[in-house]
Protein backbone atom coordinates (compact mmCIF):
# COMPACT_ATOMS: atom_id res chain seq x y z
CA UNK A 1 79.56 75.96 134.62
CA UNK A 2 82.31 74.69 137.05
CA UNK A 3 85.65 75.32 137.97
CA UNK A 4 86.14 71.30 137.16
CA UNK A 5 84.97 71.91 133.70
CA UNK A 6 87.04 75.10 133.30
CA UNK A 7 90.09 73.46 134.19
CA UNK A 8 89.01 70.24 131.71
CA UNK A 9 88.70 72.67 128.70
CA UNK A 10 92.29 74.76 129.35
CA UNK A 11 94.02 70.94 129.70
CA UNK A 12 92.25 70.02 126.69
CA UNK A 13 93.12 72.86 124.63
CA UNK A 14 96.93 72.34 125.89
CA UNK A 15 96.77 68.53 124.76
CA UNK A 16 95.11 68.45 121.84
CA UNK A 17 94.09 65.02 122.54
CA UNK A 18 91.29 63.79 125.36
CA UNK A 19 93.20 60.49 126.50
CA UNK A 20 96.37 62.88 127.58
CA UNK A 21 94.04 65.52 128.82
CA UNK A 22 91.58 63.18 130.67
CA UNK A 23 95.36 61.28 132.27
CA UNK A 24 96.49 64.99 133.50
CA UNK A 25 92.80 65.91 134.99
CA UNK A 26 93.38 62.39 136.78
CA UNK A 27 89.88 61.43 134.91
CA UNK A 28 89.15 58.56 132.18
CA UNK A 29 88.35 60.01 128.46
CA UNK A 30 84.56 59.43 129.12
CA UNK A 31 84.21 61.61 131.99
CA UNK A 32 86.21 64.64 130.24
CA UNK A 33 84.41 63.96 127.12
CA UNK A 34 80.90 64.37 128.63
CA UNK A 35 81.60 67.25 130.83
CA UNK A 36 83.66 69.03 127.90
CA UNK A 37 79.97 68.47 125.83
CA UNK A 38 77.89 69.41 128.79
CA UNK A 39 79.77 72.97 128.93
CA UNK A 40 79.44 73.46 125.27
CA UNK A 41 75.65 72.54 125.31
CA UNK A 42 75.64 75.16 128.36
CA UNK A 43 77.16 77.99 126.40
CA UNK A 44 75.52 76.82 123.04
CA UNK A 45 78.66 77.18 121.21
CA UNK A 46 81.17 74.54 119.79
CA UNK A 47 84.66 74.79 121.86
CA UNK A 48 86.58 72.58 119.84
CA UNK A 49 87.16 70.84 116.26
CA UNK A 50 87.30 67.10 116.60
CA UNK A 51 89.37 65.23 113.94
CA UNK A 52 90.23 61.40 114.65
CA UNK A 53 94.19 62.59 115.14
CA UNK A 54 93.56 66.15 116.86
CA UNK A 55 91.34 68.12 118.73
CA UNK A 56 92.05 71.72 118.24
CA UNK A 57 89.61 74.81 120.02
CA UNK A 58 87.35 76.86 117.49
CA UNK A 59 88.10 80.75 117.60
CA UNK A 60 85.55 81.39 119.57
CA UNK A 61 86.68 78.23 121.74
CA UNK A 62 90.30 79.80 121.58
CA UNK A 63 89.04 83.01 123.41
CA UNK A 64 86.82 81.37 125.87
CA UNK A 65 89.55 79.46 126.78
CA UNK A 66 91.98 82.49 127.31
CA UNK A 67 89.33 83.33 129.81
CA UNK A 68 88.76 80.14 131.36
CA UNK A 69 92.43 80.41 132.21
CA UNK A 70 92.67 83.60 133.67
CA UNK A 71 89.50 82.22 136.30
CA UNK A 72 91.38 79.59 137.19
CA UNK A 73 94.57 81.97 138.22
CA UNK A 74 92.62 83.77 140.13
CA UNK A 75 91.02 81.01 141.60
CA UNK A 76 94.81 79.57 142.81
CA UNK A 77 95.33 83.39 144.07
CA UNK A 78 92.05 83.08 146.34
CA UNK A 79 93.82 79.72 147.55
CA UNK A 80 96.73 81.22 148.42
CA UNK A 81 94.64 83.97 150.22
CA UNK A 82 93.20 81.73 152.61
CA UNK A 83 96.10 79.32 152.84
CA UNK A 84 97.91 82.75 154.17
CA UNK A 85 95.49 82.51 157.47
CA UNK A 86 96.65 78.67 158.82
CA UNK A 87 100.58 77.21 159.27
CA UNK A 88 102.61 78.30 156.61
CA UNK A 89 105.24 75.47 157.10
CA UNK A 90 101.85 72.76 157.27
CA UNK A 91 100.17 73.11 153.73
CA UNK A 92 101.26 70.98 151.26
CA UNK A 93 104.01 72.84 148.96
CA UNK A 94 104.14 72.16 145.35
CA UNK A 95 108.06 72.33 143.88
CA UNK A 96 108.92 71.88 140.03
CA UNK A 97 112.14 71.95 138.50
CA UNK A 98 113.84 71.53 135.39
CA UNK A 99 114.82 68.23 133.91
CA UNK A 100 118.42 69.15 134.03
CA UNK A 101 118.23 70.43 137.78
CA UNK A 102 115.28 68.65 139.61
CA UNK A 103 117.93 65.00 140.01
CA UNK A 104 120.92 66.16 141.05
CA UNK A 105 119.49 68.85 143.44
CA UNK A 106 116.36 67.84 145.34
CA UNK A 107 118.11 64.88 146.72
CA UNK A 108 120.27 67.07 148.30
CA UNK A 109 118.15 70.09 149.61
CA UNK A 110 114.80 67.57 150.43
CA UNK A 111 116.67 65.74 154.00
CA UNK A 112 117.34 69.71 154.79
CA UNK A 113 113.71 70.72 154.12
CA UNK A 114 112.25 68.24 156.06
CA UNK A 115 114.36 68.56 159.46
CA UNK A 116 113.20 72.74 159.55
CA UNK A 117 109.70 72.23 158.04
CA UNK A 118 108.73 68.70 159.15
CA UNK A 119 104.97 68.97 159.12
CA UNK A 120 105.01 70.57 155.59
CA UNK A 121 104.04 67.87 152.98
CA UNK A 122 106.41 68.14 149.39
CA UNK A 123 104.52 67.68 146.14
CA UNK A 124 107.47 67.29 143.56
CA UNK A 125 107.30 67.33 139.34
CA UNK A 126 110.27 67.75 136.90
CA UNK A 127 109.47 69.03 133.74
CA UNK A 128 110.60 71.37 131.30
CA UNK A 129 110.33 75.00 131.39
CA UNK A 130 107.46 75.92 129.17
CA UNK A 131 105.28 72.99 131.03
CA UNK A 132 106.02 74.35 134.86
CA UNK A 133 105.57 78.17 133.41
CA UNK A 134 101.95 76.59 132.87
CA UNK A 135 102.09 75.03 135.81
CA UNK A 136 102.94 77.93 138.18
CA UNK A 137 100.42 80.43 136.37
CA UNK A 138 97.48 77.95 136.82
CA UNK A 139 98.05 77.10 140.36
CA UNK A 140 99.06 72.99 139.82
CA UNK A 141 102.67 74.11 141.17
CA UNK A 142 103.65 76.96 144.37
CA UNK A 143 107.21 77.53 143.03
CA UNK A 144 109.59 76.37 140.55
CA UNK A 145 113.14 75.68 140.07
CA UNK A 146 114.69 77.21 136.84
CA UNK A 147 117.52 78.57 134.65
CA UNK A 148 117.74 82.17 133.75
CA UNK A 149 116.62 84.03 132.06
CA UNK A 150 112.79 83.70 133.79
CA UNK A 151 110.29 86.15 132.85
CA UNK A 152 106.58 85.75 133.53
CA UNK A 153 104.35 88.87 134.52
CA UNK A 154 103.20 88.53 138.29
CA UNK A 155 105.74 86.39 138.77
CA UNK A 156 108.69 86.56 141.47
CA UNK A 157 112.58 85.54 140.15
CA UNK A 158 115.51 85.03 142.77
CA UNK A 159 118.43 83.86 142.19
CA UNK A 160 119.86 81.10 143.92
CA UNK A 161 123.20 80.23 142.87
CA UNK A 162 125.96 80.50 140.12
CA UNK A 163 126.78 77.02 138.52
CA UNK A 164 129.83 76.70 136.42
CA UNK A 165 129.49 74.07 133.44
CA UNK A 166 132.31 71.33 132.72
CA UNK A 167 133.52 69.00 130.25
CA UNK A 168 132.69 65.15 130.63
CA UNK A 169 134.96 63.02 128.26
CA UNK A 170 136.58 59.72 128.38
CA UNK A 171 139.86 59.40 130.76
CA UNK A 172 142.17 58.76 127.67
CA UNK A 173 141.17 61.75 125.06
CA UNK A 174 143.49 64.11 124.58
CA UNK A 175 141.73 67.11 126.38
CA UNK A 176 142.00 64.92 129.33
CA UNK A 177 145.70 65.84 129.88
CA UNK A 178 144.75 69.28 130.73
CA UNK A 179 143.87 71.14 133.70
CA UNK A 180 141.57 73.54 132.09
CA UNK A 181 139.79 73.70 128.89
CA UNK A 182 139.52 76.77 126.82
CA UNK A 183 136.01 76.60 124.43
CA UNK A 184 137.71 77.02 121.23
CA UNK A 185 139.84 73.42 121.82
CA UNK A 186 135.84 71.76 121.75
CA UNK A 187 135.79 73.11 117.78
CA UNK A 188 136.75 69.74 116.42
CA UNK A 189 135.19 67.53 118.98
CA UNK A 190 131.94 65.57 118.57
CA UNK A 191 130.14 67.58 120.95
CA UNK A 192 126.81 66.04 122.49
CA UNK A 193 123.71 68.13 123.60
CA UNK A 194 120.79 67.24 124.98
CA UNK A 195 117.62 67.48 122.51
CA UNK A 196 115.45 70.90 121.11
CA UNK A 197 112.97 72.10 124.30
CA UNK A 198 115.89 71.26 127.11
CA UNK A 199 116.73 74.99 128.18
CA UNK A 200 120.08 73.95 128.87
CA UNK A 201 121.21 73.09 125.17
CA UNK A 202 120.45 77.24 124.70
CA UNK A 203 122.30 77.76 127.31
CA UNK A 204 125.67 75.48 125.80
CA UNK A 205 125.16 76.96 122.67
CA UNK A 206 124.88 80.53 124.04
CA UNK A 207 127.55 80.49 126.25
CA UNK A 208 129.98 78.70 123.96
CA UNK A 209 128.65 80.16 120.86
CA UNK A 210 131.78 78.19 118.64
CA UNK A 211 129.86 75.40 119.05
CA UNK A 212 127.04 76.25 117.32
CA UNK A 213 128.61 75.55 113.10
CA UNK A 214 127.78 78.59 110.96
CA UNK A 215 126.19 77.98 107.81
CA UNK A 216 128.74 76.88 105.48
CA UNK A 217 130.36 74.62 108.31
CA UNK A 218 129.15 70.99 108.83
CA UNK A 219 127.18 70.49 111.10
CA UNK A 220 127.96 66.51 111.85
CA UNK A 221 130.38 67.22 114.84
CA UNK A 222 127.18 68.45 116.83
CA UNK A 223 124.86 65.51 117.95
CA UNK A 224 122.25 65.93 119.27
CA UNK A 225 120.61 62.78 121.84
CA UNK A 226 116.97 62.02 120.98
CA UNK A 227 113.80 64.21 122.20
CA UNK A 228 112.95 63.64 126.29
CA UNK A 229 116.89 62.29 126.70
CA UNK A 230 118.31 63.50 130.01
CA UNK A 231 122.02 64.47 131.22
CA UNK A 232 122.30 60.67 132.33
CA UNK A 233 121.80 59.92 128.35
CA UNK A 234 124.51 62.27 127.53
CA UNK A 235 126.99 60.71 130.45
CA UNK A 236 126.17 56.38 129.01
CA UNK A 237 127.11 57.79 125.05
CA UNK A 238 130.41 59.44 126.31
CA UNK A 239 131.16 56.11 128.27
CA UNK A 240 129.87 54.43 125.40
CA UNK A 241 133.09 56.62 123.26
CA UNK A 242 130.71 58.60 120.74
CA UNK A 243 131.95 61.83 121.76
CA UNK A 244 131.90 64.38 124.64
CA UNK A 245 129.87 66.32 126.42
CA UNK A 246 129.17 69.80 128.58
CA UNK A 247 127.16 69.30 131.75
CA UNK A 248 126.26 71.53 134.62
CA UNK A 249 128.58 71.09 137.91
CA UNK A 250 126.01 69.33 139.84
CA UNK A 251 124.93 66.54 137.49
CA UNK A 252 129.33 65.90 136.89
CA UNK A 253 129.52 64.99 140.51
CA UNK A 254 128.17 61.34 140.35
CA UNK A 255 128.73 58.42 138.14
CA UNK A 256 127.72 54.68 137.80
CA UNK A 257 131.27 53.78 136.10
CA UNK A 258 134.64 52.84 137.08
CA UNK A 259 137.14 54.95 138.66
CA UNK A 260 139.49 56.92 135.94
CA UNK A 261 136.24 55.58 133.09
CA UNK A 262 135.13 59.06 133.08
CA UNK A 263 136.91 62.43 133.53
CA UNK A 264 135.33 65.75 134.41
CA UNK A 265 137.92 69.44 133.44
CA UNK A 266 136.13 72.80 134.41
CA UNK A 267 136.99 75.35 131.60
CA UNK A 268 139.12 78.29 131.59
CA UNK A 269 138.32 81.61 132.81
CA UNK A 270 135.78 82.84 132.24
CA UNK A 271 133.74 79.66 132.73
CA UNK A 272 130.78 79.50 131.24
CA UNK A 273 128.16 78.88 133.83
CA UNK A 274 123.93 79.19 134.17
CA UNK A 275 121.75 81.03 137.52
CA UNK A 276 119.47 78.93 138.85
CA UNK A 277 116.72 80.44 140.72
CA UNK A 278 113.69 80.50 142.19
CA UNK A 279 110.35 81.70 140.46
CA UNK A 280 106.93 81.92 142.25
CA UNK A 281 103.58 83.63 141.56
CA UNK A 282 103.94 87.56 143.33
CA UNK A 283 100.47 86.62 144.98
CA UNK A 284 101.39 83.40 146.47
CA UNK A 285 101.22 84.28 150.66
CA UNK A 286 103.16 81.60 152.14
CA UNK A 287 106.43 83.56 152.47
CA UNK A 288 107.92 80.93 155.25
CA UNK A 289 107.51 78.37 153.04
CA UNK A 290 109.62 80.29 150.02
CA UNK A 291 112.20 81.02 152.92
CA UNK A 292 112.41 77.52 154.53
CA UNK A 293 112.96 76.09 150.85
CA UNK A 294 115.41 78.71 149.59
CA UNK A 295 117.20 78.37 153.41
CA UNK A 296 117.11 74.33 151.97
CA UNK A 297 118.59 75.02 149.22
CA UNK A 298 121.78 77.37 149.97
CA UNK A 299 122.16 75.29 152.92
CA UNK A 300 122.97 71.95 150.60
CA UNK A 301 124.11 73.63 147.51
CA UNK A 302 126.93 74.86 149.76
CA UNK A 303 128.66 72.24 150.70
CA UNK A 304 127.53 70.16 147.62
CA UNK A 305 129.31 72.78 145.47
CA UNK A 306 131.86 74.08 147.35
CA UNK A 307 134.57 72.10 146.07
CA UNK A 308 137.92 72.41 143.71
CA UNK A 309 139.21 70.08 141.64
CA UNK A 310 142.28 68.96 140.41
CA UNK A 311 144.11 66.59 138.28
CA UNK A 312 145.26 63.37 139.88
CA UNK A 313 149.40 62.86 139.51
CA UNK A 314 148.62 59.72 136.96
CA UNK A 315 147.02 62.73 134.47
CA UNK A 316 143.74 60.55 134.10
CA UNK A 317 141.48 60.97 136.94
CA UNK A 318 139.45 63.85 138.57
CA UNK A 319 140.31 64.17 142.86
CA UNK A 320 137.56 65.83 144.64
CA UNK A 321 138.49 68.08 147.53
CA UNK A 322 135.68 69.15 149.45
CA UNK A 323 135.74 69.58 153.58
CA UNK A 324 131.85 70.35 153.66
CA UNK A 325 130.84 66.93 153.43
């Protein structure tokens, strides 16, 4: 029995399928397949049901691979041990994020990283929450890059910053004409959101709760953009005029249309807003490394959120006043 095979079973159980396991193990199917057999022969016991649409682990298969798990866990915590004794700013360091933070933020804090850690090499992934929770409990990622609420036993949360969400929506609707928008004025919009799984349609929804239709309202003037869509989806269908949308203040800062296409309004107060933070395992050693990336972080987030906006005089366009940059 090896750690190799351990890990094989765990990614197989997860995927349900031995192509996608055998592309995440960075193996072909016949390699997984064999040593997946080989532990099974090993053990004398059957791990998993094999159907020609699914493979799904036995009981018994269920419980050994709760275990297998838990070894490999341990086995990242023995890393981190040892990585504890050399350079803390020369080991690689593995960084997820969200889908809805990772673009509009680690192009920003990265440059920073690398100037006060130069010799530490970045391994980056963007996925969604439920994935890098995986992720950082195996070992296959140091720290992650999330939304709160975060809970995961043995794991450390810090907030980094406070991000306030705004309205995207084309420069000639009506909202447009105001300086603020209250939530109640989005009741008879076509609101977009991003797909189930994103954490950040909760977050809309939970924050602006009269957006979410109760059950004897329709519930057509919610749309919601197809599974794996991203906030860049969201931003071509408003350009595209099939409704608005809410995004966080980092992802409203850039666009690929024409001046006055697009409009951004921040809402009244109390604007509703989401914490991101940081989240890493409470045994993971390289404290330098958490400090140099969270020193990355507030360092760019500060001037590339420090702004106020306003209206333009001609009503139509958003004016950007930031002396950070």
């Amino acid at each position: 029995m090896t750690l190799t095979e351990l890990r094989y079973i765990v990614t197989l159980a997860q995927e349900q399928h031995f192509g996608r396991a055998a592309e995440r193990c960075f193996v072909s199917q016949p390699t997984l397949s064999i040593a997946v057999k080989k532990l099974e022969d090993e053990l004398g016991v059957a791990l998993f049901e094999r159907t020609k649409s699914r493979v799904q682990a036995t009981p018994l298969g269920d419980q050994i691979v709760r275990q297998a798990q838990l070894v490999l866990e341990q086995t990242a915590a023995i890393k981190d041990i040892a990585d504890a004794g050399k350079d803390q700013l020369s080991s690689p360091l593995s960084v997820g994020a969200i889908f809805t933070i990772g673009p509009y933020l680690l192009p920003q804090f990265i440059p920073y990283l690398q100037r006060i850690a130069s010799k530490m090499p970045l391994y980056i992934e963007e996925g969604y929450t439920a994935g890098l929770r995986k992720k950082l409990r195996n070992g296959e990622l140091d720290v992650i890059i999330v939304a709160l609420p975060f809970t995961e036993p043995d794991v450390v949360t810090q907030p980094l910053f406070e991000e306030p969400f705004v309205v995207l929506l084309p420069h000639n609707h009506p909202l447009a004409a105001k300086d603020a928008i209250d939530p109640d004025e989005l009741d008879r919009e076509s609101v977009l959101l991003l797909g189930e799984g994103h954490c950040f349609r909760d977050q809309v929804l939970s924050t602006c709760p009269n957006l979410q239709p109760s059950l004897e309202e329709s519930s057509s003037r919610i749309r919601t953009a197809s599974e794996g869509s991203s906030l860049e989806t969201l931003r071509h269908m408003v350009a595209s005029g099939l409704g608005i949308t809410i995004l966080p203040l980092s992802a409203a800062q850039t666009t690929l249309y024409a001046a006055n296409q697009l409009v951004t309004r921040p809402f009244k107060d109390p604007s509703p807003s989401r914490t991101v933070a940081l989240a890493w395992r409470a045994s993971f050693p390289r404290h330098k490394a958490i400090d140099a990336l969270r020193e990355a972080i507030h360092a760019s987030t500060s001037a590339h959120l420090n702004f106020t906006t306003r209206r333009e005089p001609a009503g139509s366009g958003l004016l950007v006043e930031n002396g950070n940059w």
